[in-house]
C-alpha atoms as a PDB file:
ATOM      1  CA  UNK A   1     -68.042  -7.077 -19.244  1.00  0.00           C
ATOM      2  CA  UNK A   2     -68.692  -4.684 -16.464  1.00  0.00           C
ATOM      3  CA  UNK A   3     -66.176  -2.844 -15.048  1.00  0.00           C
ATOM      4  CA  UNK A   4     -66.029  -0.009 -11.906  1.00  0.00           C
ATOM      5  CA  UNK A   5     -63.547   2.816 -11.263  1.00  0.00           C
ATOM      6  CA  UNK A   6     -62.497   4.484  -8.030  1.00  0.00           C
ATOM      7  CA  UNK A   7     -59.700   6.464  -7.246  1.00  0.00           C
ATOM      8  CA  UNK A   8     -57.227   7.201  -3.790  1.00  0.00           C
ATOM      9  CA  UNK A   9     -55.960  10.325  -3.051  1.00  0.00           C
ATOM     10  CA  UNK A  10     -55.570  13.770  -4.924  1.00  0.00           C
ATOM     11  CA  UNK A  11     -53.436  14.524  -7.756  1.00  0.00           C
ATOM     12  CA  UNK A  12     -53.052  18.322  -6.949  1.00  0.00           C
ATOM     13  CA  UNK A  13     -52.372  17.268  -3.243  1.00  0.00           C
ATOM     14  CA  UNK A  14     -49.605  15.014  -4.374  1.00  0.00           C
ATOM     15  CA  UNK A  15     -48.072  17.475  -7.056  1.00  0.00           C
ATOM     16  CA  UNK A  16     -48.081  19.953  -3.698  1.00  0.00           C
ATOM     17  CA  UNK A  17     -46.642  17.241  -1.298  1.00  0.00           C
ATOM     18  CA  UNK A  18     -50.031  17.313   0.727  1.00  0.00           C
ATOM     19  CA  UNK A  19     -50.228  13.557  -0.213  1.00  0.00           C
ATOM     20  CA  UNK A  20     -48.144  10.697  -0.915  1.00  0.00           C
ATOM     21  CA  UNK A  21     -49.556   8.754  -3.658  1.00  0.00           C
ATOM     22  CA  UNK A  22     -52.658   9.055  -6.160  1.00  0.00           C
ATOM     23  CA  UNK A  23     -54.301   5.473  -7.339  1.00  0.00           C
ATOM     24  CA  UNK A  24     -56.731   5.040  -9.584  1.00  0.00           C
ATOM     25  CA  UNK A  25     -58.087   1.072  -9.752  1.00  0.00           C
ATOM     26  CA  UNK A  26     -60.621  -0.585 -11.943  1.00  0.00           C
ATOM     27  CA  UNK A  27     -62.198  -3.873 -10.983  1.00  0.00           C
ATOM     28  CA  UNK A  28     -64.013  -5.540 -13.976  1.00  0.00           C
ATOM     29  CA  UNK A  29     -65.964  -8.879 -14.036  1.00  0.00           C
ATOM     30  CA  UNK A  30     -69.696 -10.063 -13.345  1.00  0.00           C
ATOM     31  CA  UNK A  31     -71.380  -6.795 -12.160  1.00  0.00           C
ATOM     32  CA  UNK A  32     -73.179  -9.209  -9.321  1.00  0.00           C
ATOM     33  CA  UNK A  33     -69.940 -10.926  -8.745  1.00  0.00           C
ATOM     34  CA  UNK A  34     -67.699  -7.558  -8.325  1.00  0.00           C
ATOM     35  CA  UNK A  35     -70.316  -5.858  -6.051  1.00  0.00           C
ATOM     36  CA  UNK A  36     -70.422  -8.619  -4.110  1.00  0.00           C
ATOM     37  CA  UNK A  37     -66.671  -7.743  -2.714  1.00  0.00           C
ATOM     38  CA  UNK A  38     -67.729  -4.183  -0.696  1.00  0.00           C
ATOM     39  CA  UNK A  39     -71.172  -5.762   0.456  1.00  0.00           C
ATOM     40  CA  UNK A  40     -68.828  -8.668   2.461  1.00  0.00           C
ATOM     41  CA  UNK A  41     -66.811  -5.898   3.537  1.00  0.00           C
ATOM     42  CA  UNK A  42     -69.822  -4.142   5.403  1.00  0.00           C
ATOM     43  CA  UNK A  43     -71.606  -6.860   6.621  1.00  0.00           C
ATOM     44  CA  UNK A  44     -73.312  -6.787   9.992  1.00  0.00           C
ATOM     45  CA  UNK A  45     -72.205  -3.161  10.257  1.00  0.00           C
ATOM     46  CA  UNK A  46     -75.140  -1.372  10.555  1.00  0.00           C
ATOM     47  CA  UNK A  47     -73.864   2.409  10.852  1.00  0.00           C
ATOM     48  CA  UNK A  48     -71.451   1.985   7.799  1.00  0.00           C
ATOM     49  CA  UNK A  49     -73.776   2.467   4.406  1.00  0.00           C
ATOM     50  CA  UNK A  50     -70.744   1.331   2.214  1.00  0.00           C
ATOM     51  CA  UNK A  51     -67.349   0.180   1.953  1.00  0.00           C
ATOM     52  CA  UNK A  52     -64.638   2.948   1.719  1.00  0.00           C
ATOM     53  CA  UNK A  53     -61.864   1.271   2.410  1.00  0.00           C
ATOM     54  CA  UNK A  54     -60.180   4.148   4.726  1.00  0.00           C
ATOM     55  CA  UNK A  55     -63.724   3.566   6.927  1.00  0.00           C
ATOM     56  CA  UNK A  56     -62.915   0.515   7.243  1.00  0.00           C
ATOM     57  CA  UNK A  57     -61.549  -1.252  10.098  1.00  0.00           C
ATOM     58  CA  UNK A  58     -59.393  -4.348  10.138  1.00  0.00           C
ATOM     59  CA  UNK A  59     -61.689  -6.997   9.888  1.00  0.00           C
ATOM     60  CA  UNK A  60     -64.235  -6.017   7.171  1.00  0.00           C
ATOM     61  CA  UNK A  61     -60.705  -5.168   4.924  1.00  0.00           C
ATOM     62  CA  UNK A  62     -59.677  -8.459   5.102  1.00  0.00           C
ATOM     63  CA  UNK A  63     -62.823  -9.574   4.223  1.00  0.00           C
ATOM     64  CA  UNK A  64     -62.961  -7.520   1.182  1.00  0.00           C
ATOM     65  CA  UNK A  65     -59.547  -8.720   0.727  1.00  0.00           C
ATOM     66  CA  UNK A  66     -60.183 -12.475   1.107  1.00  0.00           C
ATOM     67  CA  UNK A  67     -63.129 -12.141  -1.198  1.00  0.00           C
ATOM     68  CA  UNK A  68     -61.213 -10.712  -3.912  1.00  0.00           C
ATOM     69  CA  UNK A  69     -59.038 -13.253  -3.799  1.00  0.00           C
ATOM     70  CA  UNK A  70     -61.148 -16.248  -3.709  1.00  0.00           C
ATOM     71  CA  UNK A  71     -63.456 -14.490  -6.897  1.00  0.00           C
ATOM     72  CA  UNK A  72     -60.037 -15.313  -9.826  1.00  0.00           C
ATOM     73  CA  UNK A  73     -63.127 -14.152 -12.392  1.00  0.00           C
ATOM     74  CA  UNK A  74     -62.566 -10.676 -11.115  1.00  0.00           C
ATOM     75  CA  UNK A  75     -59.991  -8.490 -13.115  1.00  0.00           C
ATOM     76  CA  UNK A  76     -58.311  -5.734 -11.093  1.00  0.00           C
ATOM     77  CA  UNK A  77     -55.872  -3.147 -12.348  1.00  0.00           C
ATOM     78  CA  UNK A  78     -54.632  -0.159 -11.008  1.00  0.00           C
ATOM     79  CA  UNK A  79     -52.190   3.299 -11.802  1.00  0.00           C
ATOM     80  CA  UNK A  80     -50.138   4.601  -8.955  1.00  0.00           C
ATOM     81  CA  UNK A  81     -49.160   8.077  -9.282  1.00  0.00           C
ATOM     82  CA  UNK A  82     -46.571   9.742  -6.755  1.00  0.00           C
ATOM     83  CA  UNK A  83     -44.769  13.522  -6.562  1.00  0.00           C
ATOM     84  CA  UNK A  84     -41.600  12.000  -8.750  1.00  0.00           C
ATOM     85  CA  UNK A  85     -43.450  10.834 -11.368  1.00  0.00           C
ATOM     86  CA  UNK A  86     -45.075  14.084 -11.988  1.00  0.00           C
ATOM     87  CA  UNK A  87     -42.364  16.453 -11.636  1.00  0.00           C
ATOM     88  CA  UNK A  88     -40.411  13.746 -13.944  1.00  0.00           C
ATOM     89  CA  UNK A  89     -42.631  15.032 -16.743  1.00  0.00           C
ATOM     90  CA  UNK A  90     -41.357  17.528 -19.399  1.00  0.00           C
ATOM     91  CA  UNK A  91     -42.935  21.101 -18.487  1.00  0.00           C
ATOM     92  CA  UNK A  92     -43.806  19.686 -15.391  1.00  0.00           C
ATOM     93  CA  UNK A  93     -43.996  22.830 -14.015  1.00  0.00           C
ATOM     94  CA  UNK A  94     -47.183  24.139 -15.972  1.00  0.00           C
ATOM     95  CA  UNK A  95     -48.772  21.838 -13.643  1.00  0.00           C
ATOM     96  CA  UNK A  96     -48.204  24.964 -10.582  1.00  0.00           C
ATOM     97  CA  UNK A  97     -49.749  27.103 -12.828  1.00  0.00           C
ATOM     98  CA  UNK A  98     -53.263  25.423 -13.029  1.00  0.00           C
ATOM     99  CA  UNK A  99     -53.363  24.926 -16.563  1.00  0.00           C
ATOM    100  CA  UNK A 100     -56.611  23.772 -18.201  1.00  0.00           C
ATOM    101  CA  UNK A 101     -56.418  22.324 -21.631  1.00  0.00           C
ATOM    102  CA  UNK A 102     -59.436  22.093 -20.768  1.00  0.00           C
ATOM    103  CA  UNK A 103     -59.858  20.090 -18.899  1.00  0.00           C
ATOM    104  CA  UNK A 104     -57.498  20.855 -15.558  1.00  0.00           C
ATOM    105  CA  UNK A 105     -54.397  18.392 -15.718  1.00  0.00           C
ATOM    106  CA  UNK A 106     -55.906  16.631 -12.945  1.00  0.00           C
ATOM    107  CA  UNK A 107     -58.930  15.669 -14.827  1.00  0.00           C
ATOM    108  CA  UNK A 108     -57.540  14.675 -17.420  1.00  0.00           C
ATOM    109  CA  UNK A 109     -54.700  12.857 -15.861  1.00  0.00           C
ATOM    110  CA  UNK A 110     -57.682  10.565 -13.897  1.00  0.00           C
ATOM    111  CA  UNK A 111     -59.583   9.894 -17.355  1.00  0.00           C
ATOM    112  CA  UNK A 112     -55.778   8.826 -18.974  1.00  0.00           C
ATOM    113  CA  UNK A 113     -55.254   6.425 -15.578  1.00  0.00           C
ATOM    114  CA  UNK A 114     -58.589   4.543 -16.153  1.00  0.00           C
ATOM    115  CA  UNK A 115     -58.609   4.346 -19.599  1.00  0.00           C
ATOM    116  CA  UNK A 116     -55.034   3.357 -19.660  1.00  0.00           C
ATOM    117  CA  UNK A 117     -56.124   0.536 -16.892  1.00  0.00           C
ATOM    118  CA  UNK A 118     -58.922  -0.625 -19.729  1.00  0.00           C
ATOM    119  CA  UNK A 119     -57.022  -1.173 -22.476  1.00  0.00           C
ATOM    120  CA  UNK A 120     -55.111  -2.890 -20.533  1.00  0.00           C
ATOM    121  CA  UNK A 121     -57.434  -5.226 -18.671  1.00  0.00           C
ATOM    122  CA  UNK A 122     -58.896  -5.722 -22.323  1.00  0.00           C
ATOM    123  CA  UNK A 123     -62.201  -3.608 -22.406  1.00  0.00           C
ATOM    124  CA  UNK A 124     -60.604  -2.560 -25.951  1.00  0.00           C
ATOM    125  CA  UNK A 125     -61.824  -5.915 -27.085  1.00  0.00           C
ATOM    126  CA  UNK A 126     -64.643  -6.653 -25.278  1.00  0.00           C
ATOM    127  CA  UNK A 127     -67.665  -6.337 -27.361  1.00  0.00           C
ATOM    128  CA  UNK A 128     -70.015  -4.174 -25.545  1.00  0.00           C
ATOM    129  CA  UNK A 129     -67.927  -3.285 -22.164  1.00  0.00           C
ATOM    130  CA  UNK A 130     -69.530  -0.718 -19.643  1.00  0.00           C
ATOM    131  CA  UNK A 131     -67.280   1.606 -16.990  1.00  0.00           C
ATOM    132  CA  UNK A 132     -68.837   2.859 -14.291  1.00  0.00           C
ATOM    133  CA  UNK A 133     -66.891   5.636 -12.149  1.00  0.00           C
ATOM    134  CA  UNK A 134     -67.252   7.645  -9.052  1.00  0.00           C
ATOM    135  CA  UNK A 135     -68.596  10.674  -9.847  1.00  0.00           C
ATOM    136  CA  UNK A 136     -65.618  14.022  -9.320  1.00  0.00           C
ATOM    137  CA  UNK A 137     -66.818  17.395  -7.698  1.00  0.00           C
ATOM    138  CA  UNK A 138     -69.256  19.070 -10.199  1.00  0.00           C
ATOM    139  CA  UNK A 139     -71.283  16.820 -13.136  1.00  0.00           C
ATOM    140  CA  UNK A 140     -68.959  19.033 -15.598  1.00  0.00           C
ATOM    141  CA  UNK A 141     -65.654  17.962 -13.715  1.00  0.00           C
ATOM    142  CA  UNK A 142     -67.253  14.140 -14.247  1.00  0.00           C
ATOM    143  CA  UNK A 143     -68.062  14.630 -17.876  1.00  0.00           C
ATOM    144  CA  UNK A 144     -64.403  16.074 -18.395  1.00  0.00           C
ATOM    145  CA  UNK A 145     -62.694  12.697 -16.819  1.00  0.00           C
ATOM    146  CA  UNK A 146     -65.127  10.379 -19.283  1.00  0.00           C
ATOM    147  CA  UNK A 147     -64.091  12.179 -22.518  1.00  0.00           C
ATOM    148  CA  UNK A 148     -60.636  11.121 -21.201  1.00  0.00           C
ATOM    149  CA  UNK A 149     -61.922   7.617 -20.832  1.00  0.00           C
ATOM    150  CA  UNK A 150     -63.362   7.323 -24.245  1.00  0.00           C
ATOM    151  CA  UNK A 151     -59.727   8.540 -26.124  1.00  0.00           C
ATOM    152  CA  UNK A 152     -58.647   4.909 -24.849  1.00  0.00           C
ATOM    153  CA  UNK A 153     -61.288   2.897 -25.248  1.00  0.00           C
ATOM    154  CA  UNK A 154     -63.746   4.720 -27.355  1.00  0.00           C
ATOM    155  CA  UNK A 155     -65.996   1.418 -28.027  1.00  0.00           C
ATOM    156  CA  UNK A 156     -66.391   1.725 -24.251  1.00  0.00           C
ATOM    157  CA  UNK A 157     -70.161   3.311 -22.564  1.00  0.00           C
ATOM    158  CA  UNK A 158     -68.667   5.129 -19.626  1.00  0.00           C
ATOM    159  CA  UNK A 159     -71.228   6.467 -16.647  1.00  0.00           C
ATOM    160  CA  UNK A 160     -70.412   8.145 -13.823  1.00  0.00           C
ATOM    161  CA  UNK A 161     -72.637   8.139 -10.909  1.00  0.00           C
ATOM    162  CA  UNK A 162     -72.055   7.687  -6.753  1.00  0.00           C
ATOM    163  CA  UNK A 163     -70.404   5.213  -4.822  1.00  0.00           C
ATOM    164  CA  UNK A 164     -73.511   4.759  -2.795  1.00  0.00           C
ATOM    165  CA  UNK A 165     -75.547   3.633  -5.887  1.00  0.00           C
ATOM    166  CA  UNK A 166     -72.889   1.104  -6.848  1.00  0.00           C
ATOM    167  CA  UNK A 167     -70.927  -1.355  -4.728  1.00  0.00           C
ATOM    168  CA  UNK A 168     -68.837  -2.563  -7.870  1.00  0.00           C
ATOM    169  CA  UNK A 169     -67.387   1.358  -7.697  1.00  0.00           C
ATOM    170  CA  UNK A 170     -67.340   0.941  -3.683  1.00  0.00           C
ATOM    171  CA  UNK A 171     -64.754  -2.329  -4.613  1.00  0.00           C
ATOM    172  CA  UNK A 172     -63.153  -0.437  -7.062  1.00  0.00           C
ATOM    173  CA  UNK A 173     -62.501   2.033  -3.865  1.00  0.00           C
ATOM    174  CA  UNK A 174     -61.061  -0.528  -1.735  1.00  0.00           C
ATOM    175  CA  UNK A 175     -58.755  -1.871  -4.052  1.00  0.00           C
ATOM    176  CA  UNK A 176     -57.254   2.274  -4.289  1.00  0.00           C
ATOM    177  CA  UNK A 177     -57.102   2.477  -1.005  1.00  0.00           C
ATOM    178  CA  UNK A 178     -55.598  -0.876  -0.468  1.00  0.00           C
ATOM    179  CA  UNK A 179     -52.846  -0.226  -2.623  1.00  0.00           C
ATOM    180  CA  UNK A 180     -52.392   3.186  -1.272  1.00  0.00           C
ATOM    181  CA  UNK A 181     -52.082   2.141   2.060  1.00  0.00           C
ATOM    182  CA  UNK A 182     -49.503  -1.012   1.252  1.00  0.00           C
ATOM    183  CA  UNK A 183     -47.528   2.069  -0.229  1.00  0.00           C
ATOM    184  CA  UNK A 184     -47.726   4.933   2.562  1.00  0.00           C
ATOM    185  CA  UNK A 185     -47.931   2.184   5.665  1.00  0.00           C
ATOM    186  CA  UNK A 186     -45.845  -0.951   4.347  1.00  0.00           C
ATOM    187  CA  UNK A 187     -48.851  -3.106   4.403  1.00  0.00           C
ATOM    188  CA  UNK A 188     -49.251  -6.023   2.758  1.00  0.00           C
ATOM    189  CA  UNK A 189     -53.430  -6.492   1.835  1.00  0.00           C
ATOM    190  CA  UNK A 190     -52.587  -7.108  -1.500  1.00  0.00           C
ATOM    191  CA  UNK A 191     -49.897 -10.095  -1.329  1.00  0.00           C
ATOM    192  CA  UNK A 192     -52.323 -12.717  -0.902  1.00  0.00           C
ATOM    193  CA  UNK A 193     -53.990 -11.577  -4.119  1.00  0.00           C
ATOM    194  CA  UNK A 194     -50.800 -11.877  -6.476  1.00  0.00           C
ATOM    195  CA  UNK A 195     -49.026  -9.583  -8.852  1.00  0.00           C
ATOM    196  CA  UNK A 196     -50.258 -11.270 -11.691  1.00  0.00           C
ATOM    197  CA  UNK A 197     -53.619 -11.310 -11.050  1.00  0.00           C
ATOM    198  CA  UNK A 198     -52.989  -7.149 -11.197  1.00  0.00           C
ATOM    199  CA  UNK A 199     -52.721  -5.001 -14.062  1.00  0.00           C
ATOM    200  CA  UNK A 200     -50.104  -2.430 -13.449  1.00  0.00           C
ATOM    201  CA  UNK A 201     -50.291   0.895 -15.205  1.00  0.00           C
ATOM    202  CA  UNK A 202     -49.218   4.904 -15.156  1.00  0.00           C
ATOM    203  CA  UNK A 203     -46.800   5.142 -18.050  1.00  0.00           C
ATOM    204  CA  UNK A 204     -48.687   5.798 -21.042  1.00  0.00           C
ATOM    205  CA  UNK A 205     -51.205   8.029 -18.963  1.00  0.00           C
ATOM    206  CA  UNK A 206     -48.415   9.849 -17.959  1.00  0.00           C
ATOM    207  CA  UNK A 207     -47.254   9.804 -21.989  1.00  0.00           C
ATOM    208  CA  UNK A 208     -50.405  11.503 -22.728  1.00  0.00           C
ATOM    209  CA  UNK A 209     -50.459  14.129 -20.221  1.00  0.00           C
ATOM    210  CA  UNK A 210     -46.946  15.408 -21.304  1.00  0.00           C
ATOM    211  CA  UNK A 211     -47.840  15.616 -24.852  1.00  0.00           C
ATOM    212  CA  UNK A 212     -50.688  17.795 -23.681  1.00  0.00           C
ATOM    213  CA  UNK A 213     -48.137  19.966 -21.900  1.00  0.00           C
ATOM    214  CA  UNK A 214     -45.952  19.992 -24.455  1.00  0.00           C
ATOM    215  CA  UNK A 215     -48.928  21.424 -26.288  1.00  0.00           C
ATOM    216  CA  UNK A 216     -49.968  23.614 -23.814  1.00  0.00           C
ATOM    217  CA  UNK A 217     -46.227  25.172 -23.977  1.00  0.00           C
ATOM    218  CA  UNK A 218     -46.172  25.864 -27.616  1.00  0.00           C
ATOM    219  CA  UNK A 219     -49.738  27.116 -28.175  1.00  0.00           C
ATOM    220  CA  UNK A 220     -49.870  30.913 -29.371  1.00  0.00           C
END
């Protein structure tokens, strides 16, 4: 199986209160079949060269919504992150402080989130599974989230590349930014879709990155 990760939002802005929630989502399935999700989206709009879901207006959401819907073969699963959760970590306030295990917290935090979101949607026992992310800032930054990635689901090939290069990563974005917006705005895009069809995650990713502060704290 296939899958595609995208991410909403920005840890550090969240930790700061700059932003109200972080999601990471995976969307895994027939790489044809989850691709086809952002290319309904943009449809007939010439001047929009992929689907980010905060580009989008109302219509071509609800079509990416409807489509994910109709497609049951797809697998979704997302991690929602918000200010509480961080500072409900032990040490949480080494995050202030910038540390770098390496890599930064924030790095790390996003390779925990989709590998967590793996394991869960099964990759873990898939026999030759494939994630495809959106590429961070710098190819370094990228490489750092992957390692991440592989802790969970070493028998996993992870690739990052960009979101214009893949529309199963440009679904992945819309289902972030979906659930990101039915938290900040009281939408509801994703009701039609069903909890169960949606892998809910955060806690062990946010397991992990205390034990790596707890680390952090006691290193010489």
């Amino acid at each position: 199986m296939v899958y595609f990760g995208d991410a909403s939002g920005h840890l550090r802005g969240v930790l700061n209160g700059d932003c109200e929630v972080y999601v990471a989502a995976v969307v895994g399935g027939d790489k044809i079949r989850c691709g086809k999700c952002a290319k309904q989206a943009v449809r007939r709009i010439d001047d929009l060269p992929e689907a980010k879901w905060n580009s989008l207006k109302q219509t071509p959401k609800r079509r990416l919504i409807d489509c994910l819907t109709d497609h049951q073969s797809i697998s979704l699963g997302v991690a929602q992150f918000t200010r509480e959760k961080l500072q409900s970590l032990n040490n949480y306030h080494l995050l202030y402080q910038n540390v770098s295990f390496p890599p930064d917290w924030d790095l790390a935090l996003e390779g925990y989130a989709y590998g967590e979101i793996l394991y869960e949607m099964g990759a873990k026992d898939d026999r030759r599974p494939v994630f495809e992310f959106d590429r961070v800032s710098s190819k370094e930054q990228s490489v750092a989230v992957r390692n991440h990635v592989e802790k969970f689901v070493p028998n996993t090939n992870v690739f990052f590349q960009g979101s214009r290069q893949s529309s199963g990563i440009q679904t992945a974005d819309c289902l972030a930014g979906a659930v990101a917006e039915d938290f900040k705005s009281n939408t509801e895009w994703l009701s039609d879709i069903g909890d169960d069809r949606i892998v809910k995650c955060s806690n062990f990713s946010l397991i992990q990155l205390e034990q790596r502060l707890s680390e952090h704290s006691t290193a010489p």
